[in-house]
PDB file of N, CA and C in Angstrom:
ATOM      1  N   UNK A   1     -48.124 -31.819 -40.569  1.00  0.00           N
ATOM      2  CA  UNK A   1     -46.854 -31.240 -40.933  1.00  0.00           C
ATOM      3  C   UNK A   1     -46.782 -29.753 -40.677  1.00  0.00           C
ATOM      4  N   UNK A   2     -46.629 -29.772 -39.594  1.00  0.00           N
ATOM      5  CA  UNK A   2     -46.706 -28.051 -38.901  1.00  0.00           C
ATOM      6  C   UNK A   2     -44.771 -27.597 -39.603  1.00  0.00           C
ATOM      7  N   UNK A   3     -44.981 -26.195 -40.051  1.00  0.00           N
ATOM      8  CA  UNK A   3     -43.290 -25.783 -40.502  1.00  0.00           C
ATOM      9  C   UNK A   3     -42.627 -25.999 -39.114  1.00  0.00           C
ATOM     10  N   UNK A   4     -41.270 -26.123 -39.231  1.00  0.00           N
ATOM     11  CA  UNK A   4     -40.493 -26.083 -38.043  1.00  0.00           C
ATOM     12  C   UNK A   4     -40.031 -24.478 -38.209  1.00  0.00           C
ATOM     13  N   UNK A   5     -39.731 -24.320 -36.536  1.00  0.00           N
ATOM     14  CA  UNK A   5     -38.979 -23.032 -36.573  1.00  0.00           C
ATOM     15  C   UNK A   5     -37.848 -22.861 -37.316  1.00  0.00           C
ATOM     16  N   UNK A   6     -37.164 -21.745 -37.744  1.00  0.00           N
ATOM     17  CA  UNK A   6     -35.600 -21.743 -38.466  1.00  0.00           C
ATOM     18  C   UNK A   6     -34.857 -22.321 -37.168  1.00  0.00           C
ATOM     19  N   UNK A   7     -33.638 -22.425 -37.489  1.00  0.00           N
ATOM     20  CA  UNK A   7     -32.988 -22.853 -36.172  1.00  0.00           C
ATOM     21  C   UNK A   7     -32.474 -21.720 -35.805  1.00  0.00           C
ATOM     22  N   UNK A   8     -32.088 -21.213 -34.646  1.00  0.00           N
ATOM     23  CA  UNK A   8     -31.219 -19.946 -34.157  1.00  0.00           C
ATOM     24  C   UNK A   8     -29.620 -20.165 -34.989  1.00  0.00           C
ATOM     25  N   UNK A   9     -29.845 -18.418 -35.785  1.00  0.00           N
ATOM     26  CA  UNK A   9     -28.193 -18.372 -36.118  1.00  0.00           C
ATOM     27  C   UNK A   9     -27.708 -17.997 -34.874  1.00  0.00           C
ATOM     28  N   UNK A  10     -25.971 -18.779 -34.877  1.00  0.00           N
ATOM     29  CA  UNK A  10     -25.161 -18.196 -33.865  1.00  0.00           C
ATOM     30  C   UNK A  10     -25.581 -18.557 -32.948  1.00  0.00           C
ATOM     31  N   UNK A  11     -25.361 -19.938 -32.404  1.00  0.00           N
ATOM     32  CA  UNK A  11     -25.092 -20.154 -30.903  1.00  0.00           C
ATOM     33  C   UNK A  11     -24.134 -19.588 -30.251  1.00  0.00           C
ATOM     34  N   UNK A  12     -24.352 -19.957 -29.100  1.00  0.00           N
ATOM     35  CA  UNK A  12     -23.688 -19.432 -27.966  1.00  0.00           C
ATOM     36  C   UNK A  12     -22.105 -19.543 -28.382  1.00  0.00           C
ATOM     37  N   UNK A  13     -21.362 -19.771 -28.802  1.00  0.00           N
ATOM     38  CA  UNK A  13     -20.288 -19.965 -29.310  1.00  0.00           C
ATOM     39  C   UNK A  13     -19.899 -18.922 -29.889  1.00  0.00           C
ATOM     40  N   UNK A  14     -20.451 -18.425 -30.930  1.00  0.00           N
ATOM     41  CA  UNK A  14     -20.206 -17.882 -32.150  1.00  0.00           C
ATOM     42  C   UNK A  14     -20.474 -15.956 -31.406  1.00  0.00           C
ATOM     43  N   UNK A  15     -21.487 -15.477 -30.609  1.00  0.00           N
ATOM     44  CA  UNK A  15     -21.742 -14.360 -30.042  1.00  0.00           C
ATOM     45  C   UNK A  15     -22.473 -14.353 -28.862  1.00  0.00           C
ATOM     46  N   UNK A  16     -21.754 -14.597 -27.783  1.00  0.00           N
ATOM     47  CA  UNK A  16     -22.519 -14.683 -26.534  1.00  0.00           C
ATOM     48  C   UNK A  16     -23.053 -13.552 -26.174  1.00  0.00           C
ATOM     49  N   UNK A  17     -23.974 -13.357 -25.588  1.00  0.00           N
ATOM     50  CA  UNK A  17     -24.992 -12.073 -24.674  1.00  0.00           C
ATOM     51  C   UNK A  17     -23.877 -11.388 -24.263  1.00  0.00           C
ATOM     52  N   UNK A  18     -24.346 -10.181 -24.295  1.00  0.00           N
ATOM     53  CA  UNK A  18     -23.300  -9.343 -23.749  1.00  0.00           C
ATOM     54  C   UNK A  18     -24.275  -8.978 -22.529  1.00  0.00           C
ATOM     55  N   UNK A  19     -23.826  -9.343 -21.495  1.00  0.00           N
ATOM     56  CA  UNK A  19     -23.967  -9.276 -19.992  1.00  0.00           C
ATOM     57  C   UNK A  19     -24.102  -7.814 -19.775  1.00  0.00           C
ATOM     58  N   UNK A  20     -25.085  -7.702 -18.596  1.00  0.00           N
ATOM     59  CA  UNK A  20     -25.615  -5.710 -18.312  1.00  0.00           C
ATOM     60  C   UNK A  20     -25.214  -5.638 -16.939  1.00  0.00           C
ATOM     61  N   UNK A  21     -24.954  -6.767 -16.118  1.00  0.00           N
ATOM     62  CA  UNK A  21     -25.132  -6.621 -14.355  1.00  0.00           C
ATOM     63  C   UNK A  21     -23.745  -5.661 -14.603  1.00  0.00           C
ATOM     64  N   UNK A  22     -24.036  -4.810 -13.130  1.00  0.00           N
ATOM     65  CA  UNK A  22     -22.605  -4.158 -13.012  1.00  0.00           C
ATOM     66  C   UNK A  22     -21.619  -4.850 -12.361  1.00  0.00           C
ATOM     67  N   UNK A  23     -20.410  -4.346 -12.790  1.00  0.00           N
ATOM     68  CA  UNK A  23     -19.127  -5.271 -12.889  1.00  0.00           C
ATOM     69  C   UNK A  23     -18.233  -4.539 -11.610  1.00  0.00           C
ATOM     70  N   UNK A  24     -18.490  -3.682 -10.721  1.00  0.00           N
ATOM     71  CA  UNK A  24     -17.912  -2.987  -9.502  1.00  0.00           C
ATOM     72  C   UNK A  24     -17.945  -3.986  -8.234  1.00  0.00           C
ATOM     73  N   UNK A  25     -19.116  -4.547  -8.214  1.00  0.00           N
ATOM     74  CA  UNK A  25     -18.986  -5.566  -7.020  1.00  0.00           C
ATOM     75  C   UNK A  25     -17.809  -6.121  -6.548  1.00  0.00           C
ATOM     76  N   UNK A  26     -17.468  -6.991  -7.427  1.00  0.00           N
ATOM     77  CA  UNK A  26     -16.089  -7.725  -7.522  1.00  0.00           C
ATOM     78  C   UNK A  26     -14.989  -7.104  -6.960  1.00  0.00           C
ATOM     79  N   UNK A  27     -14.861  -5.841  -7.567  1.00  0.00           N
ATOM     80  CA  UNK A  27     -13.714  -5.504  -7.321  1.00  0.00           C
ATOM     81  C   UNK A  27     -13.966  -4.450  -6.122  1.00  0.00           C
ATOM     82  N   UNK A  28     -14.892  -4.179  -5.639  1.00  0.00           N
ATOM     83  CA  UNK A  28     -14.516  -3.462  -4.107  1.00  0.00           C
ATOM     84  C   UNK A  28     -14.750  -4.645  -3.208  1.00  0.00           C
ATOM     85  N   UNK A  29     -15.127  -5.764  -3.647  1.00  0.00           N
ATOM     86  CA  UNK A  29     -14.172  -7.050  -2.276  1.00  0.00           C
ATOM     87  C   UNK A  29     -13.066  -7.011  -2.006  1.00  0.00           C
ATOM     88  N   UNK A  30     -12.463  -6.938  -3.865  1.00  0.00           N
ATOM     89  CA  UNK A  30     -10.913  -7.224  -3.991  1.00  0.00           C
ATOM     90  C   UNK A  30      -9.996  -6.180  -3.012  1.00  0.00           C
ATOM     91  N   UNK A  31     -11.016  -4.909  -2.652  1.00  0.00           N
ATOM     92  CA  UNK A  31     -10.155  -3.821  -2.009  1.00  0.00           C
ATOM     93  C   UNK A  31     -10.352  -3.539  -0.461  1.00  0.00           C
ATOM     94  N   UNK A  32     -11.111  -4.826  -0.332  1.00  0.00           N
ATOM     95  CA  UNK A  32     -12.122  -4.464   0.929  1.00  0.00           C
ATOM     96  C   UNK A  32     -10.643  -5.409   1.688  1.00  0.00           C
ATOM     97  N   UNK A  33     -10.876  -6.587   0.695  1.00  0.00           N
ATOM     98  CA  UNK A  33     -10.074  -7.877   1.419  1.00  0.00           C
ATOM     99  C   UNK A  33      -8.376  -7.549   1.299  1.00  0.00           C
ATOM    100  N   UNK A  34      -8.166  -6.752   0.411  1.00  0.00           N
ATOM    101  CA  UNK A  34      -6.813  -6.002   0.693  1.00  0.00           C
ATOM    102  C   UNK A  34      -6.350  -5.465   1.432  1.00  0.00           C
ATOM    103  N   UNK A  35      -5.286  -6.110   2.664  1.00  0.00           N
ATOM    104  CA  UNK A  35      -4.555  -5.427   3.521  1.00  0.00           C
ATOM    105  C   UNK A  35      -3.686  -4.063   2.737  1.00  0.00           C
ATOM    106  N   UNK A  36      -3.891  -2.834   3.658  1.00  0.00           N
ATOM    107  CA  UNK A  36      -2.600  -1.805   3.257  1.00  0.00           C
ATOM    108  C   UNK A  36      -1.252  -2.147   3.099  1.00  0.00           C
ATOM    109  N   UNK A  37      -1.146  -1.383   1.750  1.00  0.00           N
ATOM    110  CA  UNK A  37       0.524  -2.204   1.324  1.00  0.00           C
ATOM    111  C   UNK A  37       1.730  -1.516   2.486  1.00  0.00           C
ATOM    112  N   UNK A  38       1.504  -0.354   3.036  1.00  0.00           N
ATOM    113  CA  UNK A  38       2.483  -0.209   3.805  1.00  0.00           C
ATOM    114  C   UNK A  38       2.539  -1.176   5.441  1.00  0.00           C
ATOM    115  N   UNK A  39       1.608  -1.968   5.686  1.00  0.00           N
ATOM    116  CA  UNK A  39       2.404  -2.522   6.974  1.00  0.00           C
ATOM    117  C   UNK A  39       3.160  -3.566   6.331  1.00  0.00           C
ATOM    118  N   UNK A  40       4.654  -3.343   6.765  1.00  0.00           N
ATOM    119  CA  UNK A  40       5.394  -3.970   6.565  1.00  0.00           C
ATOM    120  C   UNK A  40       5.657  -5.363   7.193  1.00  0.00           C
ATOM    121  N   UNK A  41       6.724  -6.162   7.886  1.00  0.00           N
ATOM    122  CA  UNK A  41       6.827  -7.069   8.507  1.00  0.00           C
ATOM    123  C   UNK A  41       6.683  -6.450  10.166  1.00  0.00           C
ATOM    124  N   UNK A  42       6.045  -7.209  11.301  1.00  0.00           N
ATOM    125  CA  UNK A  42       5.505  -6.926  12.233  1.00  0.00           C
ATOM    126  C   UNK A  42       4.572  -5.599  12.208  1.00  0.00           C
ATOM    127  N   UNK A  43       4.308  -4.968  11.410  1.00  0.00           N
ATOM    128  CA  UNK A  43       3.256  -4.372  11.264  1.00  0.00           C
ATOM    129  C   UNK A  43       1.658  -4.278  11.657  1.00  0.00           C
ATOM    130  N   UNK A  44       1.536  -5.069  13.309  1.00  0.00           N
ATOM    131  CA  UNK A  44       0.280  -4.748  13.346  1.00  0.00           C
ATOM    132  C   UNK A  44      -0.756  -3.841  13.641  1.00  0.00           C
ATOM    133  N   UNK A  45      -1.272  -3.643  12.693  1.00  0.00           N
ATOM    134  CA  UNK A  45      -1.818  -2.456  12.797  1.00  0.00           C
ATOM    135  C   UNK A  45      -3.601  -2.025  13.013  1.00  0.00           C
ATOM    136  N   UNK A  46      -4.300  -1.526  13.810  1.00  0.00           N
ATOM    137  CA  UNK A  46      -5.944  -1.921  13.563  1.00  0.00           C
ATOM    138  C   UNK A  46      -6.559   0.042  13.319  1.00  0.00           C
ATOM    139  N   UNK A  47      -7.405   0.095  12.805  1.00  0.00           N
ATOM    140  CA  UNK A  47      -7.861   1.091  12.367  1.00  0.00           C
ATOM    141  C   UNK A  47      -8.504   2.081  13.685  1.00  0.00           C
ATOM    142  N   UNK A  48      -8.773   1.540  14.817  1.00  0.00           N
ATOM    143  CA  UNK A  48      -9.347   1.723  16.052  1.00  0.00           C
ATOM    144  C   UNK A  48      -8.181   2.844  16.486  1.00  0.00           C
ATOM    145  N   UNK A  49      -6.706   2.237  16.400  1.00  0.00           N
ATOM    146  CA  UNK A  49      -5.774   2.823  16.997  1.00  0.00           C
ATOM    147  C   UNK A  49      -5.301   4.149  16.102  1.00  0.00           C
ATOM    148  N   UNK A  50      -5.353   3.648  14.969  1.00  0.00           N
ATOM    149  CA  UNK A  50      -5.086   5.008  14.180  1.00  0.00           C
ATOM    150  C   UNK A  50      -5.777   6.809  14.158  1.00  0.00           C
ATOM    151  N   UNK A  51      -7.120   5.935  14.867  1.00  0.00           N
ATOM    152  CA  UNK A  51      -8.273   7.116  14.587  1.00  0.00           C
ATOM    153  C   UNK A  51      -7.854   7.572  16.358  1.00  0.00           C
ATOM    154  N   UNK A  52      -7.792   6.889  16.956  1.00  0.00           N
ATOM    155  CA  UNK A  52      -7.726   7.195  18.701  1.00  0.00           C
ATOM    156  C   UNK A  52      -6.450   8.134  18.336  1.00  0.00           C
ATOM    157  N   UNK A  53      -5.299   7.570  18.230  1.00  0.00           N
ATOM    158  CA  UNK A  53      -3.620   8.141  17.933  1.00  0.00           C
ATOM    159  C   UNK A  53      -3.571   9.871  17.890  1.00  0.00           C
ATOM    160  N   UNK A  54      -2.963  10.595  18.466  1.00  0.00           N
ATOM    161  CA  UNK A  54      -2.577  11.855  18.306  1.00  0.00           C
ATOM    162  C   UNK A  54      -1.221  11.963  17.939  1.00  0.00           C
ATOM    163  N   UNK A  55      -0.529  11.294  17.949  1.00  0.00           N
ATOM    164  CA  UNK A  55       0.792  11.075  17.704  1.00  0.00           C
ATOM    165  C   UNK A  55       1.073  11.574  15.727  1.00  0.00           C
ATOM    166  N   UNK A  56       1.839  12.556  15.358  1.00  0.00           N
ATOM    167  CA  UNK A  56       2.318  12.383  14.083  1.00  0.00           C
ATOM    168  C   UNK A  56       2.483  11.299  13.261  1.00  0.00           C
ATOM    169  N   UNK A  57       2.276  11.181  12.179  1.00  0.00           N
ATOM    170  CA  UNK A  57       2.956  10.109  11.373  1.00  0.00           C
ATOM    171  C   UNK A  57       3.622  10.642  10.489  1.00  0.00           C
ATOM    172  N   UNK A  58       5.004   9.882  10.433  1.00  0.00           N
ATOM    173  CA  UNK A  58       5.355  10.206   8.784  1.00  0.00           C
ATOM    174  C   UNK A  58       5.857   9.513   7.917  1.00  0.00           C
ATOM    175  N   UNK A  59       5.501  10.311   6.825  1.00  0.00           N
ATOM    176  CA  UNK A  59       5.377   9.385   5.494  1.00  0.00           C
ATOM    177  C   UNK A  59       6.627   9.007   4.642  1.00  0.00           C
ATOM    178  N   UNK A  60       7.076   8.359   4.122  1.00  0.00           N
ATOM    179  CA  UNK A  60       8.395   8.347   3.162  1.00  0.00           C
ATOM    180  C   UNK A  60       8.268   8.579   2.124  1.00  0.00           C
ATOM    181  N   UNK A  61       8.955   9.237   1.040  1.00  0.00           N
ATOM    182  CA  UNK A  61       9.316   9.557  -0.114  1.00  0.00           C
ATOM    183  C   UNK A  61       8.420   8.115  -0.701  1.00  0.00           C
ATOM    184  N   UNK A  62       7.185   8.922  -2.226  1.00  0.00           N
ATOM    185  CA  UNK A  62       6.701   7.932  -2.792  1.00  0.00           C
ATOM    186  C   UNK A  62       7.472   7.530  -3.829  1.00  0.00           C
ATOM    187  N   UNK A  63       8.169   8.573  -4.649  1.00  0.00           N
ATOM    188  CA  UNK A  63       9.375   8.359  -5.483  1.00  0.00           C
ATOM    189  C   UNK A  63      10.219   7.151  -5.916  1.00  0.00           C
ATOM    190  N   UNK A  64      10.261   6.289  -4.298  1.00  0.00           N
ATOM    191  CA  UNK A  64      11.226   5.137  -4.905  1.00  0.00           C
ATOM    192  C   UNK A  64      11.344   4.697  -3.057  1.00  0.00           C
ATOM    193  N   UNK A  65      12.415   3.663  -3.145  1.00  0.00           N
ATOM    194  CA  UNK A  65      12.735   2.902  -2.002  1.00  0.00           C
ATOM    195  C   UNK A  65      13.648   4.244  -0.898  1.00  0.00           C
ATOM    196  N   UNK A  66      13.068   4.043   0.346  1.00  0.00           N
ATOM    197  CA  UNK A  66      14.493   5.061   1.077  1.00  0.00           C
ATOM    198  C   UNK A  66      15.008   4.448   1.889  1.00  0.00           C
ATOM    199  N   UNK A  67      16.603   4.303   1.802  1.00  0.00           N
ATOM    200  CA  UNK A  67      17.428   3.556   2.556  1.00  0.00           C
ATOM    201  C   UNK A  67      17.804   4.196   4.205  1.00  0.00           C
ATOM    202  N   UNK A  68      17.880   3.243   4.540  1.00  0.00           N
ATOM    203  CA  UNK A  68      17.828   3.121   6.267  1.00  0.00           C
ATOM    204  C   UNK A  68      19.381   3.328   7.012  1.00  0.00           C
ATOM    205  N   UNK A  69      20.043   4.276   7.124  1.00  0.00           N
ATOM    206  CA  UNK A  69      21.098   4.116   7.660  1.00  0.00           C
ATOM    207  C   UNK A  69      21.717   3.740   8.988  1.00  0.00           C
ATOM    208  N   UNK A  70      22.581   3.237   9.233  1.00  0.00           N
ATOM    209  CA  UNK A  70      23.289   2.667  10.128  1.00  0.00           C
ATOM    210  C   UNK A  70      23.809   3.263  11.091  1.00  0.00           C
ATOM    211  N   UNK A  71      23.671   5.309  11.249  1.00  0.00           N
ATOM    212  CA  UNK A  71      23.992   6.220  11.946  1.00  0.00           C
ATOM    213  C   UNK A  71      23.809   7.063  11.004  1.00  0.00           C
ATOM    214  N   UNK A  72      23.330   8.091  12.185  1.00  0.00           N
ATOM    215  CA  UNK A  72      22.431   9.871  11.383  1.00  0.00           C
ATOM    216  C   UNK A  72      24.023  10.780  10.229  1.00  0.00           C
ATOM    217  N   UNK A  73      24.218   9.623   8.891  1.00  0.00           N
ATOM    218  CA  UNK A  73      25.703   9.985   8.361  1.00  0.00           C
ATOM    219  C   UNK A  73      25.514   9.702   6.901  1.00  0.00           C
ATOM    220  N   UNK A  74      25.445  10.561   6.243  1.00  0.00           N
ATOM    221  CA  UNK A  74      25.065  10.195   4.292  1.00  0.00           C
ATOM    222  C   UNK A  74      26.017   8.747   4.069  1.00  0.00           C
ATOM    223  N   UNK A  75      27.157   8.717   4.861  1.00  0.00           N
ATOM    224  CA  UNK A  75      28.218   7.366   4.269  1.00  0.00           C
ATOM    225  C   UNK A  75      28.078   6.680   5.228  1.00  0.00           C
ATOM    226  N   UNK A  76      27.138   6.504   6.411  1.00  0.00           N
ATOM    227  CA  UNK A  76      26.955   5.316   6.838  1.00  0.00           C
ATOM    228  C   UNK A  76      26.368   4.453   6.535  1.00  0.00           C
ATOM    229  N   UNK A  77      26.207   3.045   6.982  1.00  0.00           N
ATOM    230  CA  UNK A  77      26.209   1.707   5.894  1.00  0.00           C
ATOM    231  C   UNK A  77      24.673   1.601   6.259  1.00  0.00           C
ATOM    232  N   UNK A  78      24.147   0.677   4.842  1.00  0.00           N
ATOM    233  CA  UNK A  78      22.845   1.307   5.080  1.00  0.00           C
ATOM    234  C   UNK A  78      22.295  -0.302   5.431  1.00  0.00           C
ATOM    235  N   UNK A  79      21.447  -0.504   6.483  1.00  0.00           N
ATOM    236  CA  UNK A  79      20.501  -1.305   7.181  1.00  0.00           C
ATOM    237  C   UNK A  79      19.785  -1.865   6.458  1.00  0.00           C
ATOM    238  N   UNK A  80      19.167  -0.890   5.494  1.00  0.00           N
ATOM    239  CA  UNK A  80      17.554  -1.743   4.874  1.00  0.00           C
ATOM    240  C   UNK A  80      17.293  -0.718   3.942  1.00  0.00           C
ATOM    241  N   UNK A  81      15.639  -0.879   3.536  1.00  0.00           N
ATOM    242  CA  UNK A  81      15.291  -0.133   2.613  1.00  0.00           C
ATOM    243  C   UNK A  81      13.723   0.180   3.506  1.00  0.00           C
ATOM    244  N   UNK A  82      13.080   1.368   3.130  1.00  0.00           N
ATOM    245  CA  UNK A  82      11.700   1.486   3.258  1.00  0.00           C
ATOM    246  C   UNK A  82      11.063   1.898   1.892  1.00  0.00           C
ATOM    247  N   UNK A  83      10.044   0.712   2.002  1.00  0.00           N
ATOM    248  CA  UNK A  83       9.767   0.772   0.725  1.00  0.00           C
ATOM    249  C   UNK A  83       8.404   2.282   0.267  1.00  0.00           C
ATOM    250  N   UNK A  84       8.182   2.657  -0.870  1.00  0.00           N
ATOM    251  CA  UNK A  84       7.786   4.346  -1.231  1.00  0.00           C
ATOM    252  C   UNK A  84       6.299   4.565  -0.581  1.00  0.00           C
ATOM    253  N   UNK A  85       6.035   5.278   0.090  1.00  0.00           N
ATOM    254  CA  UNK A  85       5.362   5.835   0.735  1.00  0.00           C
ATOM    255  C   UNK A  85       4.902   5.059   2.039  1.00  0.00           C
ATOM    256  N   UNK A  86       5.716   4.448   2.349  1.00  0.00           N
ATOM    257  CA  UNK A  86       5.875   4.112   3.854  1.00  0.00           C
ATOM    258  C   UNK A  86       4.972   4.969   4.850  1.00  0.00           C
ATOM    259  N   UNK A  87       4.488   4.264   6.121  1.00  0.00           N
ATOM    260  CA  UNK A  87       4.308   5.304   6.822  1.00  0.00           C
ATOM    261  C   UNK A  87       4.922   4.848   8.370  1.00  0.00           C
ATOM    262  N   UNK A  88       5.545   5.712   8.955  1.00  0.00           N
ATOM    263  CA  UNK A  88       6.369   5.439  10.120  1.00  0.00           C
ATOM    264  C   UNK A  88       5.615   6.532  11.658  1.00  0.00           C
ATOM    265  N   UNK A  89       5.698   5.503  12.253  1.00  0.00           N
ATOM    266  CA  UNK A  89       4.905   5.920  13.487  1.00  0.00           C
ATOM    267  C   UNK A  89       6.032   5.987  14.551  1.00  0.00           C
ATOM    268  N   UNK A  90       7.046   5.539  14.199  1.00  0.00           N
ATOM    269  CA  UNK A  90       8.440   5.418  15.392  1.00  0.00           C
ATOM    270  C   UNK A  90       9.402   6.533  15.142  1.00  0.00           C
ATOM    271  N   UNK A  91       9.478   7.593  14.975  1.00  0.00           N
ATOM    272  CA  UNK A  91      10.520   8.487  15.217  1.00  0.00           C
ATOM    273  C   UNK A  91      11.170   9.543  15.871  1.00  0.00           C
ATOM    274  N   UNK A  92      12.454   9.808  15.631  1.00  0.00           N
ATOM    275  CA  UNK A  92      12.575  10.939  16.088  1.00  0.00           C
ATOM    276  C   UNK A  92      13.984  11.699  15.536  1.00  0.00           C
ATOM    277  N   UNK A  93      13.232  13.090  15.860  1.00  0.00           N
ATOM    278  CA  UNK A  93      14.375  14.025  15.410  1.00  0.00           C
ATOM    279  C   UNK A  93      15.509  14.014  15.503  1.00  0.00           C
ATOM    280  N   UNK A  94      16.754  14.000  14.778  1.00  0.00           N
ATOM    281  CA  UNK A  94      18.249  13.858  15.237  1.00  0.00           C
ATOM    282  C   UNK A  94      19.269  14.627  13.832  1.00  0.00           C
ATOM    283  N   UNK A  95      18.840  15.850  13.785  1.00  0.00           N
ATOM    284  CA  UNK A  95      19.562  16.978  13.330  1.00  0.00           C
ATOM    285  C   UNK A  95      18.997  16.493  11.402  1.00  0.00           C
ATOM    286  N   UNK A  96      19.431  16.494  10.295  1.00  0.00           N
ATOM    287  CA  UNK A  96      19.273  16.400   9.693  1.00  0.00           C
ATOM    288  C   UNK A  96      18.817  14.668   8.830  1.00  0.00           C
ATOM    289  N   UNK A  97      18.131  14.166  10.171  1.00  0.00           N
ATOM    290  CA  UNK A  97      18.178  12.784   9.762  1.00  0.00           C
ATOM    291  C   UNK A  97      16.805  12.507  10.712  1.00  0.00           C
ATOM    292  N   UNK A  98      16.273  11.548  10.645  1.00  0.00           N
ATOM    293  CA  UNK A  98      15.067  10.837  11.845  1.00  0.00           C
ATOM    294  C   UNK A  98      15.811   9.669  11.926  1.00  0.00           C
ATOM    295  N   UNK A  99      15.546   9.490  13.320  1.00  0.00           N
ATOM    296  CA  UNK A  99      15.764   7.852  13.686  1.00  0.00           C
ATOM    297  C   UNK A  99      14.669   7.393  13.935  1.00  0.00           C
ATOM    298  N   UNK A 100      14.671   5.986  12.963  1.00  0.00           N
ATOM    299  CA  UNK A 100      12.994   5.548  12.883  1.00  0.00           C
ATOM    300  C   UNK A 100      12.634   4.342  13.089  1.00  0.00           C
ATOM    301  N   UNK A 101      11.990   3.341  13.528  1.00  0.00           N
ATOM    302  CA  UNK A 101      11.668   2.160  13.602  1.00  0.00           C
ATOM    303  C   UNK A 101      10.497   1.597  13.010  1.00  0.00           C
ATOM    304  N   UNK A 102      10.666   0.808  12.299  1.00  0.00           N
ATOM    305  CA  UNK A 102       9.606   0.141  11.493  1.00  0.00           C
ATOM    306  C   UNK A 102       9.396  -1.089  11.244  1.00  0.00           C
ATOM    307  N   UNK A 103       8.368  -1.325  11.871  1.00  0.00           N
ATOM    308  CA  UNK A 103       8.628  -3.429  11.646  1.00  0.00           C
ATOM    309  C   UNK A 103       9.397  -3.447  12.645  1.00  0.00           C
ATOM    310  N   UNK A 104      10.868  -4.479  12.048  1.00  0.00           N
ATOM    311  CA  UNK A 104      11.707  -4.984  12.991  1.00  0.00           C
ATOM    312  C   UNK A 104      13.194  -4.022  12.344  1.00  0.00           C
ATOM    313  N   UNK A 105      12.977  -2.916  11.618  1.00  0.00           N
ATOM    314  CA  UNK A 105      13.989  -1.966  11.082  1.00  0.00           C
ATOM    315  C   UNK A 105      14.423  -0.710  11.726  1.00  0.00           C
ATOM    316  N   UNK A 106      15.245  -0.602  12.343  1.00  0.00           N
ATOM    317  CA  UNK A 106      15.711   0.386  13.219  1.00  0.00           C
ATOM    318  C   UNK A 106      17.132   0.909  12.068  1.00  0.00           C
ATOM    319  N   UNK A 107      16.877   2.304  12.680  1.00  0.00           N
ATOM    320  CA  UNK A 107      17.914   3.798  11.423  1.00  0.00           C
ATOM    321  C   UNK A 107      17.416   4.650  11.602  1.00  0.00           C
ATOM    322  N   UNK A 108      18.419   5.326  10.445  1.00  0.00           N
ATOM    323  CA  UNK A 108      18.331   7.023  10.779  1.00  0.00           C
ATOM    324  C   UNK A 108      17.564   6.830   8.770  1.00  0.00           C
ATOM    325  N   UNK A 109      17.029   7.736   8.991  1.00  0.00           N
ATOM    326  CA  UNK A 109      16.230   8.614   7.616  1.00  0.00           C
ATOM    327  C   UNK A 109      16.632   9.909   7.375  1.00  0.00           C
ATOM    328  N   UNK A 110      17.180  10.296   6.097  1.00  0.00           N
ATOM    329  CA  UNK A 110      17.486  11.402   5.359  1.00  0.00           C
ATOM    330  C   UNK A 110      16.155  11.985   5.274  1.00  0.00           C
ATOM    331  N   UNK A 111      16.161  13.669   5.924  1.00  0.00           N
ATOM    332  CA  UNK A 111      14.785  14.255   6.332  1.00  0.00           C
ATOM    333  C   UNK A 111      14.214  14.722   5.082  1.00  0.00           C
ATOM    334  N   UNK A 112      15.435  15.014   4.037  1.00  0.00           N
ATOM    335  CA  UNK A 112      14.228  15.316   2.660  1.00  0.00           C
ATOM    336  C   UNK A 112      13.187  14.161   2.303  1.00  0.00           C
ATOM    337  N   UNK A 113      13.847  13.092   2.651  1.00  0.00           N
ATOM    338  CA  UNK A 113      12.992  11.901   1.806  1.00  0.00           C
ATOM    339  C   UNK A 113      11.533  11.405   2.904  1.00  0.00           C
ATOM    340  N   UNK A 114      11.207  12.521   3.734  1.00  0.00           N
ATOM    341  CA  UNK A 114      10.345  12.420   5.008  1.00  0.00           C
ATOM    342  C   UNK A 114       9.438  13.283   4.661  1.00  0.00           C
ATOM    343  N   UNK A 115       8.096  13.367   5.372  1.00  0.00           N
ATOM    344  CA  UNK A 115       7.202  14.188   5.706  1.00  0.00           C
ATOM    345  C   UNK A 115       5.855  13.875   6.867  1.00  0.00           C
ATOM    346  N   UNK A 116       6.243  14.967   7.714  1.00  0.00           N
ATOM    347  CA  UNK A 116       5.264  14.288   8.869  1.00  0.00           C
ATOM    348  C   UNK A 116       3.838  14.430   8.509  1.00  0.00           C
ATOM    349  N   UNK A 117       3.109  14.225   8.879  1.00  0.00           N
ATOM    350  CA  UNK A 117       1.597  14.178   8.631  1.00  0.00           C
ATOM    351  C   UNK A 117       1.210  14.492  10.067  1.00  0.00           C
ATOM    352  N   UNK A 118       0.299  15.688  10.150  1.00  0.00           N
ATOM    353  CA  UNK A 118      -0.467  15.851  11.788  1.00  0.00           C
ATOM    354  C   UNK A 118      -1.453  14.818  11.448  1.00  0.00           C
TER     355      UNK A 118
END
């Protein structure tokens, strides 16, 4: 008649191990496997070309959505939206406005809500 052990208080139920591995792994897949939120629709885009590119880019207002007009005109009818911090590789200058193409979205852009990037 050997004593028996006590039984373990608190199974696994009641207070599980608090786990030590680090918890970062996971989530730089999650960012690895994350496409950039700005390519939009037809957006293809590869990182090869970006770094080669001398060409400006510019960026859209992060603020909120900027609408796409229908001619370089505050009351012309507006096309679309670009959504906040866009980045546009298609433009060009046309007095207080860019005409820009993005995806399959062609307009003019109000130049405050712009900024080129060398």
């Amino acid at each position: 008649g050997e004593p028996r052990p006590a039984p373990i208080r608190g199974g696994s139920s009641e207070n599980p191990p608090k786990k030590t591995e680090p918890t970062w792994e996971p989530i730089t897949t999650v960012i690895k496997d994350t496409p950039p939120e700005e390519n939009g629709p037809g957006q293809g885009r590869h990182p090869e070309d970006i770094e080669a590119s001398t060409t400006p880019v510019m960026k859209i207002w992060e603020n909120g959505q900027v609408d796409v007009l229908e001619k370089p005109n505050v009351t012309a009818r507006i096309t679309g939206t670009l959504p906040p911090g866009a980045r546009v590789t298609h433009f060009k200058d046309v007095g207080s406005f860019y005409q820009i193409e993005y995806g399959g979205l062609k307009g003019f852009v109000y130049k405050d809500f712009c900024k080129i990037l060398k």
